[in-house]
Protein backbone atom coordinates (compact mmCIF):
# COMPACT_ATOMS: atom_id res chain seq x y z
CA UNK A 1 178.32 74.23 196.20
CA UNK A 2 178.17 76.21 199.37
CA UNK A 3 180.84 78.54 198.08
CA UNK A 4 179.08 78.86 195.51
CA UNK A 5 175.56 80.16 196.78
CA UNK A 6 177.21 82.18 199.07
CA UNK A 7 179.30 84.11 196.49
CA UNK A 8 176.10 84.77 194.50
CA UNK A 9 174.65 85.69 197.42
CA UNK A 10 177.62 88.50 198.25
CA UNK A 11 176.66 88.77 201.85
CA UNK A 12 173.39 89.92 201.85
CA UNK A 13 173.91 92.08 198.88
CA UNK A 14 173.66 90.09 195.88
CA UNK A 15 169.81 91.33 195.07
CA UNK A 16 171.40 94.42 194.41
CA UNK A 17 174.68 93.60 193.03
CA UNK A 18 173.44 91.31 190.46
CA UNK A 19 170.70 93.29 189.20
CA UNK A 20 173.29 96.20 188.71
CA UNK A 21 175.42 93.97 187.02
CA UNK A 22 173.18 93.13 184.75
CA UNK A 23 171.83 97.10 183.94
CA UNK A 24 175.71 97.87 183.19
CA UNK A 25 176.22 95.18 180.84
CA UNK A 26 173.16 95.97 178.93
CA UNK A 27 174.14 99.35 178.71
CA UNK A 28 176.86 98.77 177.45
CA UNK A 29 175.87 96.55 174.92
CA UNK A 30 173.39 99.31 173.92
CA UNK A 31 176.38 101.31 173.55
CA UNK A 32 178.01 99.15 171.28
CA UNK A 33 174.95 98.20 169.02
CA UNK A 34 174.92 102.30 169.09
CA UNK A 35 178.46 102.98 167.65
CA UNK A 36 178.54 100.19 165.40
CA UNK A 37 175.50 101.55 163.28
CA UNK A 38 176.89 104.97 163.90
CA UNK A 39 179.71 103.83 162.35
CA UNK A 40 177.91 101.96 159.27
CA UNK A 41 175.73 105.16 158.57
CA UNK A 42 178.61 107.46 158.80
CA UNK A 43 180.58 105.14 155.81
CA UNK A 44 177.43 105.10 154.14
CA UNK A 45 177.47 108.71 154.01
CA UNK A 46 181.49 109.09 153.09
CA UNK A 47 180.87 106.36 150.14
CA UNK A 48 178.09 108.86 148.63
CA UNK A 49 180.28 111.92 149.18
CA UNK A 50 182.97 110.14 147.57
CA UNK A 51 180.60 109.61 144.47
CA UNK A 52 179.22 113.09 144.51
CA UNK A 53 182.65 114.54 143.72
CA UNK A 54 184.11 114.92 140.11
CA UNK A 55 187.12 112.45 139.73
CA UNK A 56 190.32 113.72 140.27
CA UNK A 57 191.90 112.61 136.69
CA UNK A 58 188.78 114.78 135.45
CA UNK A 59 189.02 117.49 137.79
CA UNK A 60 192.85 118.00 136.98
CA UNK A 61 191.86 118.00 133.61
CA UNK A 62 189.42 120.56 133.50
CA UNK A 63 191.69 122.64 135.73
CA UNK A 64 194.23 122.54 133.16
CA UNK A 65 191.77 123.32 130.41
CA UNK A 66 190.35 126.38 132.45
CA UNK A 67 194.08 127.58 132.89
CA UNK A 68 195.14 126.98 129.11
């Protein structure tokens, strides 16, 4: 249990290792939350793109009407 305390502890330093410990791994978890709704919105966005545009059965057919 000694170990234990004393590896927590770091020497002196652990009221300053911990706490930036801590900072990074919230951060990065920020980060994460960040790109994943990035991510969502951006597929969002393709998904109504993708529906915006004319098929392409009926764009190849009124490109072969327009040439005719």
């Amino acid at each position: 249990m000694d170990a234990l305390s004393s590896f927590f502890a770091m020497g002196g330093y652990g009221g300053y290792v911990w706490p930036s410990y801590g900072l990074a791994v919230v951060v990065m978890v920020a980060v994460l939350v960040s790109s994943i709704r990035s991510a969502k919105a951006r597929e969002r966005e393709l998904d109504l793109l993708q529906q915006m545009r004319p098929s392409r059965a009926r764009r190849r057919a009124t490109q072969e009407t327009k040439a005719s």
